[in-house]
C-alpha atoms as a PDB file:
ATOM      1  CA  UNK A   1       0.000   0.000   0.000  1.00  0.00           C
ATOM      2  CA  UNK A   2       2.764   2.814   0.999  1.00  0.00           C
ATOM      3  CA  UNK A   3       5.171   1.150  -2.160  1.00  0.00           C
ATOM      4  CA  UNK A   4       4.829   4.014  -3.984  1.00  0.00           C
ATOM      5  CA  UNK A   5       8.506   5.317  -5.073  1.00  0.00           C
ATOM      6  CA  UNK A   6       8.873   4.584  -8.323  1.00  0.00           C
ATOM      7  CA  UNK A   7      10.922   7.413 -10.217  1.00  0.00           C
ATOM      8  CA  UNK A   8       9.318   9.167 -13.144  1.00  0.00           C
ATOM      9  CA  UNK A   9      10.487   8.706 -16.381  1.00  0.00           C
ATOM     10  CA  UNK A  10       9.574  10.529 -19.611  1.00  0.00           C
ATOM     11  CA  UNK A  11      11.560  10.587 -22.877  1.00  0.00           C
ATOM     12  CA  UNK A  12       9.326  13.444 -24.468  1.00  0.00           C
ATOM     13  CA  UNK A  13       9.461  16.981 -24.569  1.00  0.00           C
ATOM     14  CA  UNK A  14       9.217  19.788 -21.790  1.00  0.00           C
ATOM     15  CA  UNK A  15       5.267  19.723 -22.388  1.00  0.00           C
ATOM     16  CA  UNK A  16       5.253  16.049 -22.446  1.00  0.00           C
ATOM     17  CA  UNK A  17       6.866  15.443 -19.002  1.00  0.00           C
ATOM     18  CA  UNK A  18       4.380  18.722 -17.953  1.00  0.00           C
ATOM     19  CA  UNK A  19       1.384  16.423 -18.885  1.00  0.00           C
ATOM     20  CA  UNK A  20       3.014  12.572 -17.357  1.00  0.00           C
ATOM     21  CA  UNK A  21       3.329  15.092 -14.422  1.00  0.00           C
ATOM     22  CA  UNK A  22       0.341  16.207 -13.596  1.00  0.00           C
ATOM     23  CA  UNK A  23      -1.634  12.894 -14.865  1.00  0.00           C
ATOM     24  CA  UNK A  24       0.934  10.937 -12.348  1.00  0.00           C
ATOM     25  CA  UNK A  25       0.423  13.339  -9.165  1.00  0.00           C
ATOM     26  CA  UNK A  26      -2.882  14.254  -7.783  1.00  0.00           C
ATOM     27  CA  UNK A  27      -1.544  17.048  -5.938  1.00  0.00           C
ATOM     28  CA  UNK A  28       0.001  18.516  -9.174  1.00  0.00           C
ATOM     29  CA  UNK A  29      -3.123  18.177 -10.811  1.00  0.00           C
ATOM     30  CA  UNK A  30      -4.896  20.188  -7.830  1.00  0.00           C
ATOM     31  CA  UNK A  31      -2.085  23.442  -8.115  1.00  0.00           C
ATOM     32  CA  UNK A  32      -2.636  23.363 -11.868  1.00  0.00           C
ATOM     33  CA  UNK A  33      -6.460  23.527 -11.308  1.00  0.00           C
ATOM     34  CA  UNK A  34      -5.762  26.144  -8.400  1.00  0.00           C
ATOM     35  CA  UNK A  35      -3.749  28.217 -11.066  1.00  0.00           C
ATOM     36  CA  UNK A  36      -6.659  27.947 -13.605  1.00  0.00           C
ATOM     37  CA  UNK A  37      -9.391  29.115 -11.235  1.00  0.00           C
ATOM     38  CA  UNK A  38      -6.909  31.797 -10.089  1.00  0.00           C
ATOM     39  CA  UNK A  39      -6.873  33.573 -13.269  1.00  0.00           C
ATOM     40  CA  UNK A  40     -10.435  33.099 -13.754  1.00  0.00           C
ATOM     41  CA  UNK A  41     -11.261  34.994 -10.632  1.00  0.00           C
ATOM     42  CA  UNK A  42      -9.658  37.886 -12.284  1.00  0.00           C
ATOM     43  CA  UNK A  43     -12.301  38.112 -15.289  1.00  0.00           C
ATOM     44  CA  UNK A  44     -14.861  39.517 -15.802  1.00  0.00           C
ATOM     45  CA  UNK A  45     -17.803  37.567 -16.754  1.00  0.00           C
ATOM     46  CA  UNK A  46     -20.896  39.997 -17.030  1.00  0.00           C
ATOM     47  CA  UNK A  47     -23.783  39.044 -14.274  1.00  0.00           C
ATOM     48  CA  UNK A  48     -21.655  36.663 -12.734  1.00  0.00           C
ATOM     49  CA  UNK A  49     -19.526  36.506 -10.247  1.00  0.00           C
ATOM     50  CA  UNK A  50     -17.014  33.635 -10.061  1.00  0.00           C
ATOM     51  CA  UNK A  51     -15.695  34.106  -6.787  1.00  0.00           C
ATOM     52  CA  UNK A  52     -19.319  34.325  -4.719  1.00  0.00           C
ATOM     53  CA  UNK A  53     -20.559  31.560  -7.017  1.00  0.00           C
ATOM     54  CA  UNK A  54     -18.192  29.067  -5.818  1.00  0.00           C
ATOM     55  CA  UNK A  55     -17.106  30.195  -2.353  1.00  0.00           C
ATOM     56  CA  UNK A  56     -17.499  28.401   0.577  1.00  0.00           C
ATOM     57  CA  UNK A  57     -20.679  30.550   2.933  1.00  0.00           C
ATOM     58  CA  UNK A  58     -21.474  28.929   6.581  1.00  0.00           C
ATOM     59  CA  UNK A  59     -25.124  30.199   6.234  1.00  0.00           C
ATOM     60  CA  UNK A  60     -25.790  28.391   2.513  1.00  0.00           C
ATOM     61  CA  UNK A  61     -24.192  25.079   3.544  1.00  0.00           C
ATOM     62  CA  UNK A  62     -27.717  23.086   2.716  1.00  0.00           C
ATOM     63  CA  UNK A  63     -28.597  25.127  -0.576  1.00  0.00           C
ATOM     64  CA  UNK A  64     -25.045  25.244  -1.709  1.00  0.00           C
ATOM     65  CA  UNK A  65     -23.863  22.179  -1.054  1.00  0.00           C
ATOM     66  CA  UNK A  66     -21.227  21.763  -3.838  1.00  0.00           C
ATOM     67  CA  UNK A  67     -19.229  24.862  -2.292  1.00  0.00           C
ATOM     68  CA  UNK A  68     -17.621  22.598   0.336  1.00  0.00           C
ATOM     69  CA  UNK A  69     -15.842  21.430  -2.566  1.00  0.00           C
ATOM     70  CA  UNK A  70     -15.062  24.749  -4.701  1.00  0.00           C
ATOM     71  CA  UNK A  71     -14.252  27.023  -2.281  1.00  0.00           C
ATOM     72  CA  UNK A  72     -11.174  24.745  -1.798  1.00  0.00           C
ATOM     73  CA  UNK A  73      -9.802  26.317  -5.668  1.00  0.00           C
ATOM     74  CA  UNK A  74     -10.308  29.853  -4.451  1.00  0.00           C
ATOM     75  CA  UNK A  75      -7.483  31.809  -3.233  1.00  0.00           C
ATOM     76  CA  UNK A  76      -7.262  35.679  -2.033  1.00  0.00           C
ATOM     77  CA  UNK A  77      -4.292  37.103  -3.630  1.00  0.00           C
ATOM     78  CA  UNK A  78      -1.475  35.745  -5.770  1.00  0.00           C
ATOM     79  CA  UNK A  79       0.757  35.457  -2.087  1.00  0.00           C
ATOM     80  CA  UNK A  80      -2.299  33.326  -0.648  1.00  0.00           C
ATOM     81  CA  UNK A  81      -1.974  30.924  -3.981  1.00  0.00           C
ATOM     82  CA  UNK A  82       1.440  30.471  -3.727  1.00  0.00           C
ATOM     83  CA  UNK A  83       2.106  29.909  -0.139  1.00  0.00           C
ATOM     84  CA  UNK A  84      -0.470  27.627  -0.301  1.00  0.00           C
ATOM     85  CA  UNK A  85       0.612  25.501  -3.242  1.00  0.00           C
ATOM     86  CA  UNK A  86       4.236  25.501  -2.381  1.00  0.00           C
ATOM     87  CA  UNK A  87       3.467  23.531   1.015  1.00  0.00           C
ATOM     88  CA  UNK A  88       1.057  21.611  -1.100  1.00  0.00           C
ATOM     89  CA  UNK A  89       3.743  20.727  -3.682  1.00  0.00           C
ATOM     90  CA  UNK A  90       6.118  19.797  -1.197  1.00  0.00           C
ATOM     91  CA  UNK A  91       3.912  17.839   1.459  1.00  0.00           C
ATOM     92  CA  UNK A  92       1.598  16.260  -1.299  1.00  0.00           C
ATOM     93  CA  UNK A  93       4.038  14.430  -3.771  1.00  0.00           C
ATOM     94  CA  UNK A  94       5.779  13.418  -0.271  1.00  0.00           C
ATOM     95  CA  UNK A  95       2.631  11.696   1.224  1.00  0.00           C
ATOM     96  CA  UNK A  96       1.460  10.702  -2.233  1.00  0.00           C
ATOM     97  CA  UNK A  97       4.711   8.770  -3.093  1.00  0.00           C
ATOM     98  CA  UNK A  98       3.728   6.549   0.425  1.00  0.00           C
ATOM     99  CA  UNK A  99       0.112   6.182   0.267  1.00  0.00           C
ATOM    100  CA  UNK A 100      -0.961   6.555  -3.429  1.00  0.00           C
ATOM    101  CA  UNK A 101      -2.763   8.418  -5.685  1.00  0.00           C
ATOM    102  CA  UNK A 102      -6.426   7.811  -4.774  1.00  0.00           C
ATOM    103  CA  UNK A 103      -5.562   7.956  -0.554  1.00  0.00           C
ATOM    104  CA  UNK A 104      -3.944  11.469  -0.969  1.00  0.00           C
ATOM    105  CA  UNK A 105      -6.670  12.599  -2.822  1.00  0.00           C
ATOM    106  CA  UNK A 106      -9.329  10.971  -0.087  1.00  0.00           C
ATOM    107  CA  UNK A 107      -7.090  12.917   2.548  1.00  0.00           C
ATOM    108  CA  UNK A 108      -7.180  16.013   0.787  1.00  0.00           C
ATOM    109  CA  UNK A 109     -10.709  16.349   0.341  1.00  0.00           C
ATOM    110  CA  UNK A 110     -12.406  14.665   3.090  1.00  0.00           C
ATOM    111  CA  UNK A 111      -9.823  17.008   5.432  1.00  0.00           C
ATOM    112  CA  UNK A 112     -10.968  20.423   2.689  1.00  0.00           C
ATOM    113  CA  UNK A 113     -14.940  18.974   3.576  1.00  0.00           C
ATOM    114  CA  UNK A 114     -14.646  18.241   6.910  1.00  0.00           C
ATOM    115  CA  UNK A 115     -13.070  22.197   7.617  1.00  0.00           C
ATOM    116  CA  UNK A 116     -15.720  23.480   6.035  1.00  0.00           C
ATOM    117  CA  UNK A 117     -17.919  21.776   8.476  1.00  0.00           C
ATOM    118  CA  UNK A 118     -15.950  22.278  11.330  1.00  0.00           C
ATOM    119  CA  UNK A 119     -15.613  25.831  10.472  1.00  0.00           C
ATOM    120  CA  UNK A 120     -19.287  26.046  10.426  1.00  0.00           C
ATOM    121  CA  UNK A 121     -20.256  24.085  13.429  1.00  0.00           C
ATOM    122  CA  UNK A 122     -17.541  24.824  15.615  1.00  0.00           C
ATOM    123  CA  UNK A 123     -16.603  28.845  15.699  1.00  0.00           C
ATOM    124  CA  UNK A 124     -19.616  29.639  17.321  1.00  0.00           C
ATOM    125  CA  UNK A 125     -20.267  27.613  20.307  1.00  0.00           C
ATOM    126  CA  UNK A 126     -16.781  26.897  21.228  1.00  0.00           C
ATOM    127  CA  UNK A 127     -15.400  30.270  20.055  1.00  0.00           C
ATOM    128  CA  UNK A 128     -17.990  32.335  20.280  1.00  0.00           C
ATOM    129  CA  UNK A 129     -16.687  33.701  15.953  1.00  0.00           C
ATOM    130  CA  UNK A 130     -19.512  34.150  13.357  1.00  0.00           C
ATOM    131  CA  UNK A 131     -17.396  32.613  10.800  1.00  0.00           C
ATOM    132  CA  UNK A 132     -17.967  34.319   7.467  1.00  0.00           C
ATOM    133  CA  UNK A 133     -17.839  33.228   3.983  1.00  0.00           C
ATOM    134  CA  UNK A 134     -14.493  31.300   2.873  1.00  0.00           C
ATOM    135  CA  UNK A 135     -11.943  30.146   0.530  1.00  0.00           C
ATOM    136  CA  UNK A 136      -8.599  29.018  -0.082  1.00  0.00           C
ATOM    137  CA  UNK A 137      -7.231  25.489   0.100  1.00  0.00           C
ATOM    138  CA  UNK A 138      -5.485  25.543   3.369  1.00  0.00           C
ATOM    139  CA  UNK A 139      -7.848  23.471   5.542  1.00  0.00           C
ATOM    140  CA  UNK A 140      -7.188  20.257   2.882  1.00  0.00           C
ATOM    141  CA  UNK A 141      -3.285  20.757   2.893  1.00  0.00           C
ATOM    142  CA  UNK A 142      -3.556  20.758   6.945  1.00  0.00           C
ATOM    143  CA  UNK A 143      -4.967  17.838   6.718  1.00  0.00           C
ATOM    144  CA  UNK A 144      -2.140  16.253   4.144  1.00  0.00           C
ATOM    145  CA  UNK A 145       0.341  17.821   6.508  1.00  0.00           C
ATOM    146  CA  UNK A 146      -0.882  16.421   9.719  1.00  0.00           C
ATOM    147  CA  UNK A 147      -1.178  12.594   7.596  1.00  0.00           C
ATOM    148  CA  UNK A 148       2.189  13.117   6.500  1.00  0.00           C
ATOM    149  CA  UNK A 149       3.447  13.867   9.731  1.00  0.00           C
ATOM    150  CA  UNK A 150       2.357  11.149  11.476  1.00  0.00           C
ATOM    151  CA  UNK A 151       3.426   8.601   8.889  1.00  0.00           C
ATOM    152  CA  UNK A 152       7.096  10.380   8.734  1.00  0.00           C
ATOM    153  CA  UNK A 153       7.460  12.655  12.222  1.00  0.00           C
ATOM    154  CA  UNK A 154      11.013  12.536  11.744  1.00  0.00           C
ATOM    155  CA  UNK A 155      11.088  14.593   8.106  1.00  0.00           C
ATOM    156  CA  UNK A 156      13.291  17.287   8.412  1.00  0.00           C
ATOM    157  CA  UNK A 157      11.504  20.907   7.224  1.00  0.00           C
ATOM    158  CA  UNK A 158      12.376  24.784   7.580  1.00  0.00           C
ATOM    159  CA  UNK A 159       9.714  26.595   9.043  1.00  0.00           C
ATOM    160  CA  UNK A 160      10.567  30.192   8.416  1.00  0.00           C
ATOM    161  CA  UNK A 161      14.852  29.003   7.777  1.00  0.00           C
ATOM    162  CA  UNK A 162      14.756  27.560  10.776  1.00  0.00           C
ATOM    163  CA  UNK A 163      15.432  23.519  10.636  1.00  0.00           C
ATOM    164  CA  UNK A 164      12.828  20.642  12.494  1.00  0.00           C
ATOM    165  CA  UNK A 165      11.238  17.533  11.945  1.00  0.00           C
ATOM    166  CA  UNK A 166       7.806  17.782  10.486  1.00  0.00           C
ATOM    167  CA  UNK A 167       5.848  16.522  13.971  1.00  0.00           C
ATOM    168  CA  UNK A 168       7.532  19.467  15.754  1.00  0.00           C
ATOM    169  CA  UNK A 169       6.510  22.248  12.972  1.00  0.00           C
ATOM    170  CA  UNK A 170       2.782  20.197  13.161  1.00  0.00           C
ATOM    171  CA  UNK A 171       3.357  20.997  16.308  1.00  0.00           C
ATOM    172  CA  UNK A 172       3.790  24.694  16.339  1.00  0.00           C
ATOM    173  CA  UNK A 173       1.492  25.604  13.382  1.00  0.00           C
ATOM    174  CA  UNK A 174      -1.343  23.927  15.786  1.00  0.00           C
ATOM    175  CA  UNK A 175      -0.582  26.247  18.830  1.00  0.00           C
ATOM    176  CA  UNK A 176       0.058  28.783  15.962  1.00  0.00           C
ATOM    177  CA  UNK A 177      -3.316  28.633  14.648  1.00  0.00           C
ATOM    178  CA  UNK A 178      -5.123  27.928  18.414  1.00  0.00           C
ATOM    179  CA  UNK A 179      -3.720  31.029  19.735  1.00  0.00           C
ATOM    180  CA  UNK A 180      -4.678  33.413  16.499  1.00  0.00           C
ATOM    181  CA  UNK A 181      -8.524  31.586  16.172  1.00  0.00           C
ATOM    182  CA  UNK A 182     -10.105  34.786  18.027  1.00  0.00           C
ATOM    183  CA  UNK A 183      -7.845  37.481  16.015  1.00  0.00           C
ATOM    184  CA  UNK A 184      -9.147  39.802  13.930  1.00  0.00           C
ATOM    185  CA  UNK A 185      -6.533  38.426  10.422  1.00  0.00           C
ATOM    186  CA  UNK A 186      -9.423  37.567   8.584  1.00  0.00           C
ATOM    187  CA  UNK A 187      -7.964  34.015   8.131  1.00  0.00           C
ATOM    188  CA  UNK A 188     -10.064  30.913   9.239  1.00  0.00           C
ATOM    189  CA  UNK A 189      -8.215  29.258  11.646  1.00  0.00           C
ATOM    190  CA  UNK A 190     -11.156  26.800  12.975  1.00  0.00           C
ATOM    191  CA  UNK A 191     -10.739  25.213   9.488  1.00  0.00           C
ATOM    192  CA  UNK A 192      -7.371  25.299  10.040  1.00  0.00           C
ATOM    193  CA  UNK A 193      -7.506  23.498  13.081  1.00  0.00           C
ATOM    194  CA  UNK A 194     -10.502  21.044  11.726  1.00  0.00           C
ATOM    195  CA  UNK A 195      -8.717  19.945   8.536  1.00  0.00           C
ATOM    196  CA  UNK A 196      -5.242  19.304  10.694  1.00  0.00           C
ATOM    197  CA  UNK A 197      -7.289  16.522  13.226  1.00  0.00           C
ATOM    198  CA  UNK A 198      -8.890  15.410  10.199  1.00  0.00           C
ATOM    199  CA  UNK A 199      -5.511  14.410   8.796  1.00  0.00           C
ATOM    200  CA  UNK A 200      -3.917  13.574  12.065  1.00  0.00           C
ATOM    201  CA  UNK A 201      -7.084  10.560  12.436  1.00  0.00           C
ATOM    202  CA  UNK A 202      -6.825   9.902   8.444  1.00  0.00           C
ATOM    203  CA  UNK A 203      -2.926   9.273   9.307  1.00  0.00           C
ATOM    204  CA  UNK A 204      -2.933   7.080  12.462  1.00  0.00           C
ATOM    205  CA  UNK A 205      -5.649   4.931  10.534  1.00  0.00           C
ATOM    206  CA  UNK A 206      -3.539   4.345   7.682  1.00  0.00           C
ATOM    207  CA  UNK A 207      -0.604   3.684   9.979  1.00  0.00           C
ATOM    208  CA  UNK A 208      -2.432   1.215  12.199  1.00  0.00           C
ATOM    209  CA  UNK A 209      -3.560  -0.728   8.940  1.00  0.00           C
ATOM    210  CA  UNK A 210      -0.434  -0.837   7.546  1.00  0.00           C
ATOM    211  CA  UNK A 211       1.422  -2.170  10.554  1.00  0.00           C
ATOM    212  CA  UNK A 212      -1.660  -4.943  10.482  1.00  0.00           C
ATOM    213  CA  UNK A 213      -0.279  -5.639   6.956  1.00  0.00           C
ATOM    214  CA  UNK A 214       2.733  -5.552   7.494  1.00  0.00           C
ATOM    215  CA  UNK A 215       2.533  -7.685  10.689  1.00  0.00           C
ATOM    216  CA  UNK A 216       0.003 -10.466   8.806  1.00  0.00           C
ATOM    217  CA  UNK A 217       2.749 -10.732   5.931  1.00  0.00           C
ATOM    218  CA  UNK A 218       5.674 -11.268   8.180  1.00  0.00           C
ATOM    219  CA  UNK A 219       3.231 -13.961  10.462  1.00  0.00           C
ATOM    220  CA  UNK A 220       2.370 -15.594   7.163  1.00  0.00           C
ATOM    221  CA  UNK A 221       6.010 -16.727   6.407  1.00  0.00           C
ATOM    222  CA  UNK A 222       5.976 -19.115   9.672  1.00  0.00           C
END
């Protein structure tokens, strides 16, 4: 299940390897769509507005139920894409290359969902935020950080220069993000903080049936 390392090879052109690229990675295929709907939140399309049409609102979560989904490919600002897809780039191929294709894209968007709905249910009552509409992909890459950090804890990352392993900077972007939930930056951190336990259960789960595995192959050979 986590045998996933295979190199890529391509003997075609720059556009060629472009395309075996983002066919091959999931999370490659998710910047590239990012990128798309980036640029077309910046036309103009007369009577419609791209950006309400497809964000993520608290308060239409029944009548607008494919927004838990859309508002994920929305981004405010070209510094909010990038951040955003760099740690995606880095943190998705990574957990891709051990779990596959089809489990990093089940961890991505059940952990993008599930912030949504924590965002929603959750600000309130615990709180006490009126959370607001929402976009921006950050909630789903918490939860492919938090999965990747409990399959490898011991990954060494920079977090601002500064070197750690990738449990410790789970670590501090939790307390990060638990200390800032009641400030007035405009960024969502009970999504945040949803999609991060979303991947942090998603990861133990695939660890605990993969040392099953593991342990029923090496049983099997006595």
């Amino acid at each position: 299940m986590f045998n996933r390392d295979t190199p890529y090879k391509s003997r075609g052109g720059t556009t060629d390897r472009i395309k075996n690229s983002v066919s091959a990675s999931p999370s490659m295929a998710i910047i590239l769509l990012c990128v798309i709907s980036f640029f077309l939140e910046m036309v103009p399309f007369p009577g419609f507005n791209y950006i309400s049409a497809f964000q993520f609102d608290p308060g239409s979560i029944m009548t607008r139920p494919w927004t838990l989904v859309t508002y994920i490919f929305l981004h405010n600002g070209l510094s909010h894409l990038f951040f955003n897809m760099l740690v995606l780039y880095f943190f998705g191929t990574a957990l891709e290359r051990r779990i596959g294709n089809k489990q990093l894209l089940g961890v991505f968007f059940t952990a993008g969902i599930l912030s949504a709905i924590g965002y929603t249910f959750l600000s309130q009552p615990i709180f006490n935020i009126s959370p607001g509409p929402m976009i921006g992909a950050s909630g789903a890459i918490y939860g492919v950080f938090a999965a990747l950090a409990v399959l490898e804890p011991n990954i060494k990352v920079y977090v601002y220069f500064i070197p750690m392993r990738l449990k410790y900077a789970l670590l501090l972007f939790a307390v990060f993000d638990f200390l800032m939930v009641n400030s007035s930056d405009m960024i969502a951190h009970t999504a945040h903080l949803s999609g991060l336990f979303v991947g942090l259960y998603m990861g133990f789960r695939m660890k605990k049936i993969h040392e099953k595995y593991m342990k029923s192959r090496y049983d099997g050979r006595w």
